[in-house]
C-alpha atoms as a PDB file:
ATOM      1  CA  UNK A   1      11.832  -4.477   3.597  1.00  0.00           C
ATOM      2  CA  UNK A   2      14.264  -3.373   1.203  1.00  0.00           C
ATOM      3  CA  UNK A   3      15.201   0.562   0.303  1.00  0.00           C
ATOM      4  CA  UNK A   4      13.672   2.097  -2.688  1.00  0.00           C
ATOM      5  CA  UNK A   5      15.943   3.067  -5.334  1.00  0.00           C
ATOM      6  CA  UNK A   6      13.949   5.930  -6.640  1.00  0.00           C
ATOM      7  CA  UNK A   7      12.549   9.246  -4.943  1.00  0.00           C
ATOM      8  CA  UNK A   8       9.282   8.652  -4.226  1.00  0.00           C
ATOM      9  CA  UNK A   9       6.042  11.258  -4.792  1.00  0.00           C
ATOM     10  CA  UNK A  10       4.234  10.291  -2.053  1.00  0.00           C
ATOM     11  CA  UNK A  11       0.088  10.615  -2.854  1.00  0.00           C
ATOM     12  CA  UNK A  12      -1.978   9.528   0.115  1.00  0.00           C
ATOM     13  CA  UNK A  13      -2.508  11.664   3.597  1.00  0.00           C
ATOM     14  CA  UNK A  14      -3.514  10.538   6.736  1.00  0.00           C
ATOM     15  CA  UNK A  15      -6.834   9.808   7.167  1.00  0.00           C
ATOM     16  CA  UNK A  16      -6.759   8.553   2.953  1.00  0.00           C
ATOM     17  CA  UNK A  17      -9.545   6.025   2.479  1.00  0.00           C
ATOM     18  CA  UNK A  18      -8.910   3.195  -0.244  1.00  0.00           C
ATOM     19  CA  UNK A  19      -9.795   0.006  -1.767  1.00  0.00           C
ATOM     20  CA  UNK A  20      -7.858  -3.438  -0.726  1.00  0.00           C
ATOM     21  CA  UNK A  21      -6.826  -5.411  -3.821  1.00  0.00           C
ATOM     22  CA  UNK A  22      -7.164  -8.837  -2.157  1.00  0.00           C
ATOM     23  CA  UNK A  23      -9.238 -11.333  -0.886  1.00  0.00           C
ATOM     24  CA  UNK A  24      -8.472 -10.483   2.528  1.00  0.00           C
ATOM     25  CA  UNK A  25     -12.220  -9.904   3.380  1.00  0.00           C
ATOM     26  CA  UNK A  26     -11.576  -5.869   3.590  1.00  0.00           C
ATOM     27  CA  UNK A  27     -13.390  -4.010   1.135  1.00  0.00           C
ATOM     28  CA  UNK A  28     -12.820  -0.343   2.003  1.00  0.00           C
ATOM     29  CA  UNK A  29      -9.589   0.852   4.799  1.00  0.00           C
ATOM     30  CA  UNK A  30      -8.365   4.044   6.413  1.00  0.00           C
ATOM     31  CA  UNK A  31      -5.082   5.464   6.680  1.00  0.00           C
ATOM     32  CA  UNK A  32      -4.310   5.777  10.179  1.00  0.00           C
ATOM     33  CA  UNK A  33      -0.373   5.898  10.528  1.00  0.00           C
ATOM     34  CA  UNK A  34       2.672   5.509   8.121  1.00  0.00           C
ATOM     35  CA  UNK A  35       5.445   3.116   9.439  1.00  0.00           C
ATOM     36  CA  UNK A  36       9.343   4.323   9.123  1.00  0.00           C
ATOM     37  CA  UNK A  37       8.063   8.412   8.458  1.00  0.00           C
ATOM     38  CA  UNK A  38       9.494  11.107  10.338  1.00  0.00           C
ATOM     39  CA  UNK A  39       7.547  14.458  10.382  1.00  0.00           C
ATOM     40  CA  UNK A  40       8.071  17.694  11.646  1.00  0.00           C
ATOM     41  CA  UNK A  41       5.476  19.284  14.576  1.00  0.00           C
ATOM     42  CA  UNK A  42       2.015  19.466  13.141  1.00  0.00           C
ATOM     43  CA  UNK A  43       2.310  17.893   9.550  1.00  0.00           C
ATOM     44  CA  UNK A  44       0.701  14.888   8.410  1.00  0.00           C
ATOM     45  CA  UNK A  45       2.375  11.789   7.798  1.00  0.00           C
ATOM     46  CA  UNK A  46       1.616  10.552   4.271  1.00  0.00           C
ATOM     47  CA  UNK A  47       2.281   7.669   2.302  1.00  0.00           C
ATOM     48  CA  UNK A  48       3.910   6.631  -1.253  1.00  0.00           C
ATOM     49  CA  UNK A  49       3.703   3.163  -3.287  1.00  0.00           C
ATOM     50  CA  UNK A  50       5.441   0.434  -0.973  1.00  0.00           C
ATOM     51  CA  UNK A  51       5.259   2.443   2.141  1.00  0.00           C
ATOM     52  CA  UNK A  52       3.984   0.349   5.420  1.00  0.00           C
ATOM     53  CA  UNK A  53       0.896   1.803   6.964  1.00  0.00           C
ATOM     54  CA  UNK A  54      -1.546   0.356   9.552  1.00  0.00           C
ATOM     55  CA  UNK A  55      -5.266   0.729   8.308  1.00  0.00           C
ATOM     56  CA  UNK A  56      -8.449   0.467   9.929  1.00  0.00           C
ATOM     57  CA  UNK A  57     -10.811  -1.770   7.884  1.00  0.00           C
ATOM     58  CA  UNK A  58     -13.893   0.580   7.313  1.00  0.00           C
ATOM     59  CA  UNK A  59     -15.931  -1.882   4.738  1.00  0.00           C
ATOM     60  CA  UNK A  60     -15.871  -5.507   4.782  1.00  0.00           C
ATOM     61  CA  UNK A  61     -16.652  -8.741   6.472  1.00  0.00           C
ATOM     62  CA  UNK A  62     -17.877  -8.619  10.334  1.00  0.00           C
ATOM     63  CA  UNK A  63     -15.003  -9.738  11.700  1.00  0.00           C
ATOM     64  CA  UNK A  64     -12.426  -7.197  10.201  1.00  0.00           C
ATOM     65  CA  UNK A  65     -14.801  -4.403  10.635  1.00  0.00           C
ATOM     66  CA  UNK A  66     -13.154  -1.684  13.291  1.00  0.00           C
ATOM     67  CA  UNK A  67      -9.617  -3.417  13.330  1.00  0.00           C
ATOM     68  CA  UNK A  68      -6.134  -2.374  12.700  1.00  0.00           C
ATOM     69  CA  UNK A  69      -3.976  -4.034  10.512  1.00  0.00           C
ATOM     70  CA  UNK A  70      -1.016  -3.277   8.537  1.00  0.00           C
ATOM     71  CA  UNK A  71      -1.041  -3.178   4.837  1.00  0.00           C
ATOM     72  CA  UNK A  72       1.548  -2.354   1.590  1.00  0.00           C
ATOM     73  CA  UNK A  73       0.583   0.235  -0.952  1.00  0.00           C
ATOM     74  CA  UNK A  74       1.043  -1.170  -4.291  1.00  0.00           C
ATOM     75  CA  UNK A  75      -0.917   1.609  -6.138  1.00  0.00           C
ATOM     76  CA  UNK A  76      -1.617   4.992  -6.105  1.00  0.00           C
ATOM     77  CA  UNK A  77      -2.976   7.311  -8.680  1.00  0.00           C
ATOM     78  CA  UNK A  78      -0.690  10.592  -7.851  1.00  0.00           C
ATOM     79  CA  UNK A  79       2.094   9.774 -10.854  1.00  0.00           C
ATOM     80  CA  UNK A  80       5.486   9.416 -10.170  1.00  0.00           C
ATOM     81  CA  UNK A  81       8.722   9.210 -11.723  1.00  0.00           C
ATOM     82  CA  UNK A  82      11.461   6.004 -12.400  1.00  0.00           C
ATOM     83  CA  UNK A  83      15.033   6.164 -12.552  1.00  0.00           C
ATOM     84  CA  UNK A  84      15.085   5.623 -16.179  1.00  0.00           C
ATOM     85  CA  UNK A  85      12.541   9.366 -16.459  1.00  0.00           C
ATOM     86  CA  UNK A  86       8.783   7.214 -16.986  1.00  0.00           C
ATOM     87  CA  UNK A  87       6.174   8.764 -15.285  1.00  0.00           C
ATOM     88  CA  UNK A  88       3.849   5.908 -13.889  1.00  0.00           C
ATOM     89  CA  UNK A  89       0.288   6.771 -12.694  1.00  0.00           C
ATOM     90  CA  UNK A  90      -2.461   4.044 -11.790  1.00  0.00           C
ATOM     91  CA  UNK A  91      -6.444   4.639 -12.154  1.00  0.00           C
ATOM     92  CA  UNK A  92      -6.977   3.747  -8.446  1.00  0.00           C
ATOM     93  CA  UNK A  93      -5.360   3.932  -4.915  1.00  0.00           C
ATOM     94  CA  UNK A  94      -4.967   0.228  -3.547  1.00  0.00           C
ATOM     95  CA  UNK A  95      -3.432  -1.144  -0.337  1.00  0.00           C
ATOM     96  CA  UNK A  96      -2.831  -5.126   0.344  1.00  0.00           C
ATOM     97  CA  UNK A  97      -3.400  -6.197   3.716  1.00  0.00           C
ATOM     98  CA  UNK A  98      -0.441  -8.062   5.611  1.00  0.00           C
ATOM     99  CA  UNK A  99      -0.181 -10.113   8.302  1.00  0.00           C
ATOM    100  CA  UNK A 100       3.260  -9.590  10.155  1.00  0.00           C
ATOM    101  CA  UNK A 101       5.856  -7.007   9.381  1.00  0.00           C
ATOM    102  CA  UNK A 102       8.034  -9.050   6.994  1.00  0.00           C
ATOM    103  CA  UNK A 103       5.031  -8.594   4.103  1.00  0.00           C
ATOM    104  CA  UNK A 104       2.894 -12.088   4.246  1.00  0.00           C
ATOM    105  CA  UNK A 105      -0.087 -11.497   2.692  1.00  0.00           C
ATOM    106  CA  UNK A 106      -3.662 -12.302   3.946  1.00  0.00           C
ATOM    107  CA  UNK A 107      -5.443 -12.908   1.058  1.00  0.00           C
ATOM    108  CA  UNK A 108      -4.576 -15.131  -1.826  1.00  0.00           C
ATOM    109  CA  UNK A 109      -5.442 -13.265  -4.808  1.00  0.00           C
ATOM    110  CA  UNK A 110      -4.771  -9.808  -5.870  1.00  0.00           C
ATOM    111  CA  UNK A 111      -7.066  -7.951  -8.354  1.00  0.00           C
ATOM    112  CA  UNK A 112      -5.322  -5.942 -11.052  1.00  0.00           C
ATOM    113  CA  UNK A 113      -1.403  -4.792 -11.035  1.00  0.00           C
ATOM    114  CA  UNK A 114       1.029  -4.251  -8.616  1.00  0.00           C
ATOM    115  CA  UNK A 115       4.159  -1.401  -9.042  1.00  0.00           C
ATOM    116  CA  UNK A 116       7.462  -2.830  -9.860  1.00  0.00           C
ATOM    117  CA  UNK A 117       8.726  -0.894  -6.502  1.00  0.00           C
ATOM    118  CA  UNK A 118       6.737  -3.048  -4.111  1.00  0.00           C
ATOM    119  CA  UNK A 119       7.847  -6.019  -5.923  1.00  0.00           C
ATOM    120  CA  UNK A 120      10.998  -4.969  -5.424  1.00  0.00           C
ATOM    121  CA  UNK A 121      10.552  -4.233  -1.750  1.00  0.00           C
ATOM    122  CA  UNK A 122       8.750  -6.765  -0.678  1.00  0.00           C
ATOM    123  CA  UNK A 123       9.460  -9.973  -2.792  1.00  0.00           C
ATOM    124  CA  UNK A 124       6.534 -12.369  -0.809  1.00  0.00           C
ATOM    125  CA  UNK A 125       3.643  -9.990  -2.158  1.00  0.00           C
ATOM    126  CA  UNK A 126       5.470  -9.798  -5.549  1.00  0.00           C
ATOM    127  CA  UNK A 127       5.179 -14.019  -5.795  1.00  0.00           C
ATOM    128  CA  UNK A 128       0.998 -13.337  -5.336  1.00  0.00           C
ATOM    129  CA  UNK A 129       0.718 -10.836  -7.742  1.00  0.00           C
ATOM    130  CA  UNK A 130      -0.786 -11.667 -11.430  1.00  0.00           C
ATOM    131  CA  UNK A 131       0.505  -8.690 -13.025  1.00  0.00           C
ATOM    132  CA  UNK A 132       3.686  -6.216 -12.316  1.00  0.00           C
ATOM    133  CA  UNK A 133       3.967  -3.032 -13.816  1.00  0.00           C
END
């Protein structure tokens, strides 16, 4: 996991509930902790687009129901802004499920586009994705 070059707004609490973007056999997953975030007494930990965060799989196949795994934001709808001063802002929050800590993606396909910072950060989600924005 490389470092981000840009400051990033981060959009999604603890507790956040969002769609997965893959195949993975997740259809709807909970925020339950952010990877790599340091927080003062009492706040919440929360999350920006390629931030680590382990999920609990609220919607989906049988199997995955009621499991944590971890999973890569790749889109959030809270804008934020690029080195170069564009403010980017997607219509949906999206995670991708993962299956170790180096970024290998469970599922095969991913629906709609991924942020040019996760490709960035993690390069083996990036080869996946149809479309980078």
């Amino acid at each position: 996991m490389k470092a981000l070059k840009v400051h990033m707004t981060r959009g999604l609490s603890h507790n956040s509930r969002m769609e997965t973007c893959d195949n993975s056999g997740a259809k709807i997953v909970k925020i339950v902790s952010v990877k790599h975030y340091n927080t003062s007494k009492g706040k919440k930990p929360q999350a920006g687009i390629g931030d680590l965060v382990m999920v609990v799989v609220i919607k989906g196949k049988p199997d995955m129901r009621k499991t944590v795994h971890p999973a890569v934001i790749v889109r959030q709808r809270r804008p934020y802004q690029r080195p170069d001063g564009t403010w980017v802002k997607f219509e949906d929050n999206a995670v991708v499920i993962i299956k170790d800590e180096f970024g290998t993606p469970k599922g095969t396909i991913f629906k709609g586009p991924i942020a040019r910072e996760v490709a960035d950060r993690w390069p083996i989600v990036a080869k996946t994705a149809s479309m980078i924005v």
